[in-house]
PDB file of N, CA and C in Angstrom:
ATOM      1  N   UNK A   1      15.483   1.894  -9.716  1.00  0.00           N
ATOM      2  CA  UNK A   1      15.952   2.421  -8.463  1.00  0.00           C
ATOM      3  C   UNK A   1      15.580   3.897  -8.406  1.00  0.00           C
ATOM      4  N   UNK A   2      15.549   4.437  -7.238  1.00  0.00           N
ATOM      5  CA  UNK A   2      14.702   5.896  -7.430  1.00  0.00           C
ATOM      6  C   UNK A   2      15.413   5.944  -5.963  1.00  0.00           C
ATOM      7  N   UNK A   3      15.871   7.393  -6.315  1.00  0.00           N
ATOM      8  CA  UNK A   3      16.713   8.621  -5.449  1.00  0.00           C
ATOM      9  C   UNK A   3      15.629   9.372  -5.173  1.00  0.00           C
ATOM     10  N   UNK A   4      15.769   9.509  -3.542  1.00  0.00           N
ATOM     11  CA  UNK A   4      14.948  10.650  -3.253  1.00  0.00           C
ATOM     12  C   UNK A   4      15.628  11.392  -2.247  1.00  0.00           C
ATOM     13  N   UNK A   5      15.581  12.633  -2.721  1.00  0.00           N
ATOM     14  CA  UNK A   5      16.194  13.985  -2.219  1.00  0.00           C
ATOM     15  C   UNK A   5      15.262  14.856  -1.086  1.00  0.00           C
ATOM     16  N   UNK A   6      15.345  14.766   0.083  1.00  0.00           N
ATOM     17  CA  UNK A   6      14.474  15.332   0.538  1.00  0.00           C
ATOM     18  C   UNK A   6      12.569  14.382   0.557  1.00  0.00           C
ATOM     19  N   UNK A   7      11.613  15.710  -0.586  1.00  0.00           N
ATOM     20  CA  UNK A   7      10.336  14.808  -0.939  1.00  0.00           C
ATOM     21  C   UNK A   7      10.383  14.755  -1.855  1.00  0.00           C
ATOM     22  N   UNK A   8      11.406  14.874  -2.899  1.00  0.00           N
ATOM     23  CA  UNK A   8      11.204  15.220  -4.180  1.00  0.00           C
ATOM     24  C   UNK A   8      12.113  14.023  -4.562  1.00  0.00           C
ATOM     25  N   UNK A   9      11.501  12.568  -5.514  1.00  0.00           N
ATOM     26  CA  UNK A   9      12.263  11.625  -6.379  1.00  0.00           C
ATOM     27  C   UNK A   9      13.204  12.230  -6.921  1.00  0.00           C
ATOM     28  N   UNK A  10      14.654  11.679  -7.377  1.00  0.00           N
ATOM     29  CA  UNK A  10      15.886  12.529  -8.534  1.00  0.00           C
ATOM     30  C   UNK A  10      14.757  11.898 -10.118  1.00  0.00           C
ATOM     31  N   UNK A  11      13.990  10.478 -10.029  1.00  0.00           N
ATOM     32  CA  UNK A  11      13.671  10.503 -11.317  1.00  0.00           C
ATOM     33  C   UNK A  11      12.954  11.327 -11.895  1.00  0.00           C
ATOM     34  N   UNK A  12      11.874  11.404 -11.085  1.00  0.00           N
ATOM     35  CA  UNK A  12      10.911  12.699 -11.207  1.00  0.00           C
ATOM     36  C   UNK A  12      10.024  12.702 -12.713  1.00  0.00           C
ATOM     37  N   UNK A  13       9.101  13.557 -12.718  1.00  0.00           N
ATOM     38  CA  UNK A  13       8.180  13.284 -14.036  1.00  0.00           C
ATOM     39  C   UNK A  13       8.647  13.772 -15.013  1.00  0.00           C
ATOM     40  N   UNK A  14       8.468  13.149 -16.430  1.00  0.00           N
ATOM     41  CA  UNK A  14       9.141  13.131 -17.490  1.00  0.00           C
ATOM     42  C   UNK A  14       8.902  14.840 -17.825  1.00  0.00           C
ATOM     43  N   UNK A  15       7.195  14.981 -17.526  1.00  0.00           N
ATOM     44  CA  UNK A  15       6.893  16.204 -17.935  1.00  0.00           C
ATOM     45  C   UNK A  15       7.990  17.686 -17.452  1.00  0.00           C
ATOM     46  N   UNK A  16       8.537  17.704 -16.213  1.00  0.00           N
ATOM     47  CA  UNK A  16       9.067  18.521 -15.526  1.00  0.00           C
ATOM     48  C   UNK A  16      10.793  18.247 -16.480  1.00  0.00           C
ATOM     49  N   UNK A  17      10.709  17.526 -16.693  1.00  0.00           N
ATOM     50  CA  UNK A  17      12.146  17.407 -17.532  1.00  0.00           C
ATOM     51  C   UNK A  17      12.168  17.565 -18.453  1.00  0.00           C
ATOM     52  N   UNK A  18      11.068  17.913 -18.949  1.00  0.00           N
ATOM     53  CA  UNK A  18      10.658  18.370 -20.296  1.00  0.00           C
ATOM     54  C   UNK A  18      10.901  19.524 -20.157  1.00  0.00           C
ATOM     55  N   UNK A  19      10.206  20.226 -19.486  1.00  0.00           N
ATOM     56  CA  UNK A  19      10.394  21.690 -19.518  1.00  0.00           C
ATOM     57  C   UNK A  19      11.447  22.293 -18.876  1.00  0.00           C
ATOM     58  N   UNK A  20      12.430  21.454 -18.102  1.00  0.00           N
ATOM     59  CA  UNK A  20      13.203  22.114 -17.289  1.00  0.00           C
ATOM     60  C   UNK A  20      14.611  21.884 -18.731  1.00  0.00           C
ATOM     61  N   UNK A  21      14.544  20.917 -19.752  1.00  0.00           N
ATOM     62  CA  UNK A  21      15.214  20.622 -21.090  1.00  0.00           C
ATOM     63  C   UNK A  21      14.921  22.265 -21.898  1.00  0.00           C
ATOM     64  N   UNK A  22      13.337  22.551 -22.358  1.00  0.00           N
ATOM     65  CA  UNK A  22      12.849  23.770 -22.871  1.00  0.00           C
ATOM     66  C   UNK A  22      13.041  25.086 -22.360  1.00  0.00           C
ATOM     67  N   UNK A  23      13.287  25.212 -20.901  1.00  0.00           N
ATOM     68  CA  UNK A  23      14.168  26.635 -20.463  1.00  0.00           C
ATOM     69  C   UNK A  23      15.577  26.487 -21.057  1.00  0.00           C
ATOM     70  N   UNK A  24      16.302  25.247 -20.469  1.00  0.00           N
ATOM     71  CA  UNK A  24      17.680  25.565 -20.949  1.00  0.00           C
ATOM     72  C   UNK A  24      18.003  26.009 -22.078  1.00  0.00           C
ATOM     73  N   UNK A  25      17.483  25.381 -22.776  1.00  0.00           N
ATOM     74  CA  UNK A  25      17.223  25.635 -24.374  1.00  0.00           C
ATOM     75  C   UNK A  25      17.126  27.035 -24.641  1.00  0.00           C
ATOM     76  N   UNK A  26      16.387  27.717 -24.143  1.00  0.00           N
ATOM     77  CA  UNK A  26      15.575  28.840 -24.068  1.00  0.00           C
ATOM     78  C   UNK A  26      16.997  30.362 -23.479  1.00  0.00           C
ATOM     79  N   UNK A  27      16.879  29.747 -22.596  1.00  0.00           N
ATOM     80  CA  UNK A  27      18.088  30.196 -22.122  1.00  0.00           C
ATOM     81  C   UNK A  27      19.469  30.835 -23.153  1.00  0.00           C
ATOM     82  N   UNK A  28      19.526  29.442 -23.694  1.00  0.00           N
ATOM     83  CA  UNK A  28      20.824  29.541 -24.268  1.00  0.00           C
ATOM     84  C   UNK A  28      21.055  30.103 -25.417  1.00  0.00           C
ATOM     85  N   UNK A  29      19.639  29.851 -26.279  1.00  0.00           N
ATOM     86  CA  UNK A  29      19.288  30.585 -27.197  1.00  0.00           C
ATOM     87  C   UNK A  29      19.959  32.159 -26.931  1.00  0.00           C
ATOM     88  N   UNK A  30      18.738  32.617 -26.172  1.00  0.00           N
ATOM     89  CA  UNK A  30      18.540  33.885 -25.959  1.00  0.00           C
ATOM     90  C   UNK A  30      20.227  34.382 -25.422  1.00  0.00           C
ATOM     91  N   UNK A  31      20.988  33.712 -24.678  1.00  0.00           N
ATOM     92  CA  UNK A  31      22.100  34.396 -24.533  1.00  0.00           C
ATOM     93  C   UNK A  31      23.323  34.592 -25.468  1.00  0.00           C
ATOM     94  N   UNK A  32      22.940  33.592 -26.378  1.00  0.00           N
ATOM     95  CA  UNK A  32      24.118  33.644 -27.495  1.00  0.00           C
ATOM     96  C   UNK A  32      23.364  34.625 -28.424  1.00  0.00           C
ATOM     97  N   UNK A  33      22.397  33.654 -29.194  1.00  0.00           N
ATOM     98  CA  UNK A  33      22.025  34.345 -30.296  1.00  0.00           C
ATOM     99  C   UNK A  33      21.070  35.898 -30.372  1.00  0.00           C
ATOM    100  N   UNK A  34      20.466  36.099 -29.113  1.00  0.00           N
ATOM    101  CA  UNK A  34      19.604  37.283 -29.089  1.00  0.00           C
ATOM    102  C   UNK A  34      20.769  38.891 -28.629  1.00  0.00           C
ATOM    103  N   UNK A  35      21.536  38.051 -27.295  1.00  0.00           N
ATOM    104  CA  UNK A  35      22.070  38.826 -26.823  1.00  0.00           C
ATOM    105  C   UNK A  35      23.464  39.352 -27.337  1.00  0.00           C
ATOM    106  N   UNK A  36      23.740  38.199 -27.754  1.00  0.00           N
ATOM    107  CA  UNK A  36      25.566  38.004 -28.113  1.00  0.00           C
ATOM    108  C   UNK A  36      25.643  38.543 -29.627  1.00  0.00           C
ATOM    109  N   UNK A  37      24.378  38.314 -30.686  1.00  0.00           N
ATOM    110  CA  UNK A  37      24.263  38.876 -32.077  1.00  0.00           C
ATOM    111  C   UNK A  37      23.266  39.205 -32.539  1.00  0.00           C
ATOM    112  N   UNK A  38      22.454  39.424 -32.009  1.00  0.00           N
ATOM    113  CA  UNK A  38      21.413  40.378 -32.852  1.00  0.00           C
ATOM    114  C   UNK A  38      21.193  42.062 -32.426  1.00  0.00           C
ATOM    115  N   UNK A  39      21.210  42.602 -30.568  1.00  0.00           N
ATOM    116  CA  UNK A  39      21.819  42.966 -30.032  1.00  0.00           C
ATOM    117  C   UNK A  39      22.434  44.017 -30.210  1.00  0.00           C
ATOM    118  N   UNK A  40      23.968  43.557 -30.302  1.00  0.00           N
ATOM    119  CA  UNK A  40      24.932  44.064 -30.907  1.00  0.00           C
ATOM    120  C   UNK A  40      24.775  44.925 -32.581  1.00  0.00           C
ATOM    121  N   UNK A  41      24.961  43.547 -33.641  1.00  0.00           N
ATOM    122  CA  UNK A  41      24.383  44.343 -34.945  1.00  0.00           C
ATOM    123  C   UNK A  41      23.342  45.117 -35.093  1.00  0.00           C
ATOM    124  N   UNK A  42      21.934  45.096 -34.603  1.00  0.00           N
ATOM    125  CA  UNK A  42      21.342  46.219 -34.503  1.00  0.00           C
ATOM    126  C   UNK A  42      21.660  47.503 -34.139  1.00  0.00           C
ATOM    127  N   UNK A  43      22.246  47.483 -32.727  1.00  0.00           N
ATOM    128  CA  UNK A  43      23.185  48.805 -32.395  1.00  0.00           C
ATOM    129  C   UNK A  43      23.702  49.168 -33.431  1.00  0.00           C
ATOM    130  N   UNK A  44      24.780  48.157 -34.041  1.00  0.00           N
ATOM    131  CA  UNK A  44      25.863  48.877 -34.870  1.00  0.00           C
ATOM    132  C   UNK A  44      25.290  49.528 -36.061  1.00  0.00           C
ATOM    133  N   UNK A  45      24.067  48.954 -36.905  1.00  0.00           N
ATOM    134  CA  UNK A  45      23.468  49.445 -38.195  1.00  0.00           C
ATOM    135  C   UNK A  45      22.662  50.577 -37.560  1.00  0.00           C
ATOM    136  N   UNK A  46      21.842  50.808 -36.042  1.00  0.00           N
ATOM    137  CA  UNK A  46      21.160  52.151 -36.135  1.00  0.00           C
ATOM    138  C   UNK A  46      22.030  53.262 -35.715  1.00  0.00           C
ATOM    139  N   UNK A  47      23.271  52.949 -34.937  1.00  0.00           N
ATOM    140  CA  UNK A  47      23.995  54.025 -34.646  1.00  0.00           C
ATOM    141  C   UNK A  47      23.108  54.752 -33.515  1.00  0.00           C
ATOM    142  N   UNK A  48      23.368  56.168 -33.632  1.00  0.00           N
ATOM    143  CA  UNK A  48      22.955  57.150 -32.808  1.00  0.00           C
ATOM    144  C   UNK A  48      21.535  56.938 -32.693  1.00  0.00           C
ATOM    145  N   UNK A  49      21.132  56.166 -33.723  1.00  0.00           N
ATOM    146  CA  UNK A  49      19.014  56.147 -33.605  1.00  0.00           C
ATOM    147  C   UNK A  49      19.186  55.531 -31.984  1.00  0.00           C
ATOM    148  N   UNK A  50      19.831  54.387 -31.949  1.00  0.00           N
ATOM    149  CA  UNK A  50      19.393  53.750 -30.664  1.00  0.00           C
ATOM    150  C   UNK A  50      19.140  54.715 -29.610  1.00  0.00           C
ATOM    151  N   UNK A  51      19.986  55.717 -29.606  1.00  0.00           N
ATOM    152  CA  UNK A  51      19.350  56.046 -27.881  1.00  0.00           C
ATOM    153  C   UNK A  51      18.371  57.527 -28.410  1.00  0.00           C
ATOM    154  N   UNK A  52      17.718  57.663 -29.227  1.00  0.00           N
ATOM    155  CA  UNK A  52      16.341  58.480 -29.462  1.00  0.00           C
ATOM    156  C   UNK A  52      15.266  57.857 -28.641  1.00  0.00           C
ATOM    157  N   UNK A  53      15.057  59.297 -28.193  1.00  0.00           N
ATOM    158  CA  UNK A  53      13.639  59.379 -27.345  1.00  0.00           C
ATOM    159  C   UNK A  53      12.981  60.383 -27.527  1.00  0.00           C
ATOM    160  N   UNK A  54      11.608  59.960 -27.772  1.00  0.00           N
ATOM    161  CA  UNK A  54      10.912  61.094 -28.326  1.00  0.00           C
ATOM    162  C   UNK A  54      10.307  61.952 -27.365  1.00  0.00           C
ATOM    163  N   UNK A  55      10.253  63.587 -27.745  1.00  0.00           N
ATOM    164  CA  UNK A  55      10.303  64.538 -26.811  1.00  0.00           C
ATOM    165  C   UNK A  55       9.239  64.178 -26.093  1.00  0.00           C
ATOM    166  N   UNK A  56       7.776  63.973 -26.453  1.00  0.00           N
ATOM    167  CA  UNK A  56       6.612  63.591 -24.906  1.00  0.00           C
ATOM    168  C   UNK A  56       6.849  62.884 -23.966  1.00  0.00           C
ATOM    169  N   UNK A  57       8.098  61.818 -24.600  1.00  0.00           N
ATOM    170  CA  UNK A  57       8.435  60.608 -23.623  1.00  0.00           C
ATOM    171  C   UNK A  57       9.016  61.595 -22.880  1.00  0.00           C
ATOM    172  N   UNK A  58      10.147  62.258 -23.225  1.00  0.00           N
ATOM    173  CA  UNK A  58      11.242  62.647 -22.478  1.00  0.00           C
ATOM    174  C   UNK A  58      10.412  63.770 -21.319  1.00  0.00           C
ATOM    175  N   UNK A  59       9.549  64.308 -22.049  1.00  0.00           N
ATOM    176  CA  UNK A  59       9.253  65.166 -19.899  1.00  0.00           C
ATOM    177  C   UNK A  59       8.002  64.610 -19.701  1.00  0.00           C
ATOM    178  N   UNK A  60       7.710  63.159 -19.574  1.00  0.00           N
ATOM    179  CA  UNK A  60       7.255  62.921 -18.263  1.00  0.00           C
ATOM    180  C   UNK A  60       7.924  61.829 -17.871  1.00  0.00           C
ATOM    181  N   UNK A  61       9.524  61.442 -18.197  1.00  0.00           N
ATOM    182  CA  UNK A  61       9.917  60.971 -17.459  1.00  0.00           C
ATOM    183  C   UNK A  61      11.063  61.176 -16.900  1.00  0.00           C
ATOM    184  N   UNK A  62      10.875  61.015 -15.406  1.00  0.00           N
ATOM    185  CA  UNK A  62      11.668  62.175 -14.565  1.00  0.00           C
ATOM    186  C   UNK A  62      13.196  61.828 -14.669  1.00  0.00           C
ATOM    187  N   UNK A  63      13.524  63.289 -14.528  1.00  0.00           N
ATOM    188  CA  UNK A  63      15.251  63.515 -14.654  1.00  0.00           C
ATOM    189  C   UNK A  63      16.144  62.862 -13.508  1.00  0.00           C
ATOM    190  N   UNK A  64      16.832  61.736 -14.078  1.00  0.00           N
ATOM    191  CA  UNK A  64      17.711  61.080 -13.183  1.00  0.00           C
ATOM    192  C   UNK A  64      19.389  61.280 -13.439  1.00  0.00           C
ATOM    193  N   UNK A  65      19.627  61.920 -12.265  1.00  0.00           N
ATOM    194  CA  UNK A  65      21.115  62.194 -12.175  1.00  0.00           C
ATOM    195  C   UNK A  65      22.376  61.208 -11.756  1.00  0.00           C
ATOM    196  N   UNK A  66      22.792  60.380 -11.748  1.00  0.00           N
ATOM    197  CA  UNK A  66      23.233  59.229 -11.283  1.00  0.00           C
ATOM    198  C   UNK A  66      24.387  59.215 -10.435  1.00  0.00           C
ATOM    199  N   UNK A  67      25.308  60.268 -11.410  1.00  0.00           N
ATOM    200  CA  UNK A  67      26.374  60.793 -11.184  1.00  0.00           C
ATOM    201  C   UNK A  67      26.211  62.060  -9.849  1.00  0.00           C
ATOM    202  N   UNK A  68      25.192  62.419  -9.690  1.00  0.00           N
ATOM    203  CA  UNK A  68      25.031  63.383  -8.892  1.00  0.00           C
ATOM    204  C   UNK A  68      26.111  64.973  -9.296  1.00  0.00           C
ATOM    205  N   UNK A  69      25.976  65.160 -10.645  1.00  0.00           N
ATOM    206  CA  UNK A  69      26.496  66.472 -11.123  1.00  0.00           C
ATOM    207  C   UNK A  69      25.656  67.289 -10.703  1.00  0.00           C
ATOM    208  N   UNK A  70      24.305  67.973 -11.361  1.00  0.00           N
ATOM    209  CA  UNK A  70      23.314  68.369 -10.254  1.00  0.00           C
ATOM    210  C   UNK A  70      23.867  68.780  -8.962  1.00  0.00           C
ATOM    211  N   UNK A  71      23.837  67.744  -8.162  1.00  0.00           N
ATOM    212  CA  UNK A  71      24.359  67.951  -6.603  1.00  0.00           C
ATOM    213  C   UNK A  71      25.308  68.844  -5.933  1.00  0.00           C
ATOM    214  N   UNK A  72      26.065  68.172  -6.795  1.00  0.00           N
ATOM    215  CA  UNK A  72      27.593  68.782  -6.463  1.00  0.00           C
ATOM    216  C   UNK A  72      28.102  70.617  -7.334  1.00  0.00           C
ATOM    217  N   UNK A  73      27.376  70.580  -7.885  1.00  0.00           N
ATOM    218  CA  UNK A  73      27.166  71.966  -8.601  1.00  0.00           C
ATOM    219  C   UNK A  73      26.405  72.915  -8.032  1.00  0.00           C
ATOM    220  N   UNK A  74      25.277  72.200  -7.079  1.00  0.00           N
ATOM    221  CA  UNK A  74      24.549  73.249  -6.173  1.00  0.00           C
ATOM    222  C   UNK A  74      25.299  73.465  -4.718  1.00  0.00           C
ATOM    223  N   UNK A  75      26.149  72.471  -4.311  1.00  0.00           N
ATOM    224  CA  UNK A  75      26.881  72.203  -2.956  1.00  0.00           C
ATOM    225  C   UNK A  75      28.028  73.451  -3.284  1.00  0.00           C
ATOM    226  N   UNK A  76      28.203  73.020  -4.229  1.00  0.00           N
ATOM    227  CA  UNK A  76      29.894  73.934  -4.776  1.00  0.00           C
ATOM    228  C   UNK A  76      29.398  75.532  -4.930  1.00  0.00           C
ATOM    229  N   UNK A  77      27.844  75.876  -5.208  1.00  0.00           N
ATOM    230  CA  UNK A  77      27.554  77.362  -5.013  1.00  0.00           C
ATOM    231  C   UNK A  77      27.249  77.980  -3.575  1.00  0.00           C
ATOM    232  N   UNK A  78      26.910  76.802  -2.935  1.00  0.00           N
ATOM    233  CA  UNK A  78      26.701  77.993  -1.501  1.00  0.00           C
ATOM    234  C   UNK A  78      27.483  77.993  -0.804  1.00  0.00           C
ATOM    235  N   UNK A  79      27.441  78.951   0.016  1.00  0.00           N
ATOM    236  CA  UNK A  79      28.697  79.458   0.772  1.00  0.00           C
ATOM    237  C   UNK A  79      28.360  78.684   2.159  1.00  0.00           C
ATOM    238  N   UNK A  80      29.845  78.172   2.497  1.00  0.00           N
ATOM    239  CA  UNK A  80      30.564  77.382   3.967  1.00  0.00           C
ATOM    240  C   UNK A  80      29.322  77.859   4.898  1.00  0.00           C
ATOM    241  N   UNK A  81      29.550  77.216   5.680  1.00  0.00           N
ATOM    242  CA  UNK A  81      28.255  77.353   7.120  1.00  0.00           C
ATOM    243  C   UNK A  81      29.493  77.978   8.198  1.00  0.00           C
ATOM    244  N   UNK A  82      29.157  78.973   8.518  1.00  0.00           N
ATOM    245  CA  UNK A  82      30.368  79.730   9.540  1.00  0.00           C
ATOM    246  C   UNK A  82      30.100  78.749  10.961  1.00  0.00           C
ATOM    247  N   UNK A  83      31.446  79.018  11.746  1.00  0.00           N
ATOM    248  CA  UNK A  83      31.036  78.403  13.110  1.00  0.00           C
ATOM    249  C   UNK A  83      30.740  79.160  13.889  1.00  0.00           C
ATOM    250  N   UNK A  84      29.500  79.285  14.425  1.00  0.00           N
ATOM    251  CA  UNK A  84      29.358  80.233  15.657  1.00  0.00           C
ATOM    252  C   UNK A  84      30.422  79.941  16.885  1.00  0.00           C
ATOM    253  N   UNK A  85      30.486  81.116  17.658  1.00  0.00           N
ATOM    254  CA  UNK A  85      31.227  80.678  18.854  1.00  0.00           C
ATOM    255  C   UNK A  85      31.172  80.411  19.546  1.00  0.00           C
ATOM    256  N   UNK A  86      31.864  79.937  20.335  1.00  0.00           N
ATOM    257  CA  UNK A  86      31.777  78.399  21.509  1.00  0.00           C
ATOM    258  C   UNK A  86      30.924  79.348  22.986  1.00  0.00           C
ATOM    259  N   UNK A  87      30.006  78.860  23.856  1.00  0.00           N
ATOM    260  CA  UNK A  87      29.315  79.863  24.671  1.00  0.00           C
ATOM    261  C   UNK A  87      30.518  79.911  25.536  1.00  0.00           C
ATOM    262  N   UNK A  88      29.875  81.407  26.444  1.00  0.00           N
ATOM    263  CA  UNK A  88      30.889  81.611  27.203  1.00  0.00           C
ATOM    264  C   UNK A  88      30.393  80.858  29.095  1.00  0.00           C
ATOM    265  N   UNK A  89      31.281  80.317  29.680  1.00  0.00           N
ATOM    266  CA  UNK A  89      30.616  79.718  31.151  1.00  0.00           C
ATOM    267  C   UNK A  89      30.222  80.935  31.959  1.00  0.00           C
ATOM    268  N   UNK A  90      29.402  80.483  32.320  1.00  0.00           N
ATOM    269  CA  UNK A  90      28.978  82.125  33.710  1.00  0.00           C
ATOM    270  C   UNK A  90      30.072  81.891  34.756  1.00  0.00           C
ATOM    271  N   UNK A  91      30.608  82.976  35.224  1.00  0.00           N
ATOM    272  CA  UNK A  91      30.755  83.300  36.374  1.00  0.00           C
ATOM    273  C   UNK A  91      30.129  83.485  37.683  1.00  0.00           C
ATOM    274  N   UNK A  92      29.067  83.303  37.504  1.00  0.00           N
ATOM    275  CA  UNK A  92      27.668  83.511  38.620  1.00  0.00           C
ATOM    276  C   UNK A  92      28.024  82.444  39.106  1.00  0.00           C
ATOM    277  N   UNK A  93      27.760  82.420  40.634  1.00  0.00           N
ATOM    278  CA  UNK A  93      27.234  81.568  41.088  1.00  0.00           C
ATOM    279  C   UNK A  93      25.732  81.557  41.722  1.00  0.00           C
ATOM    280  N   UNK A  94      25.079  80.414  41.251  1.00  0.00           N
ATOM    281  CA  UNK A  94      23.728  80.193  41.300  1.00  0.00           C
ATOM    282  C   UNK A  94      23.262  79.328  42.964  1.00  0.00           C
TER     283      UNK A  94
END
């Protein structure tokens, strides 16, 4: 008996279930064992190495502020924008 969804059979070719078996796989791997423990213990044995970057890297690649400290440190030095005053109506008549 064969289900069809749309154009696509539910039995469908063995081959495609093959590989759609080899992502999951793949998948799951990688989220337990790559992400969940290897990951992690690496961090923990290099410590502070992990976030080294070596100085050529570091200026040519450009300075990103995220937090916008930068910003708000240059906003906080200049001085208020005064209000000019409101015009005055003519009295003329035109």
């Amino acid at each position: 008996m064969v289900f069809v969804f749309g154009s696509f059979a539910l039995n469908g070719d063995p081959t495609v279930k093959q590989f759609g078996i080899g992502l999951a796989a793949a998948v799951i791997l990688d989220a337990t064992v790559v992400r969940c423990l290897l990951v992690p213990a690496r961090m923990a044995r290099l410590g502070t190495a992990n976030w080294y970057l070596p100085r050529w890297l570091g200026r040519l690649l450009p300075r990103l502020n995220i937090e916008g400290e930068q910003y708000f440190k240059a906003r906080d030095q200049t001085p208020p924008v005064t209000q000019l005053p409101a015009p005055q109506a003519s009295t003329a008549a035109s």
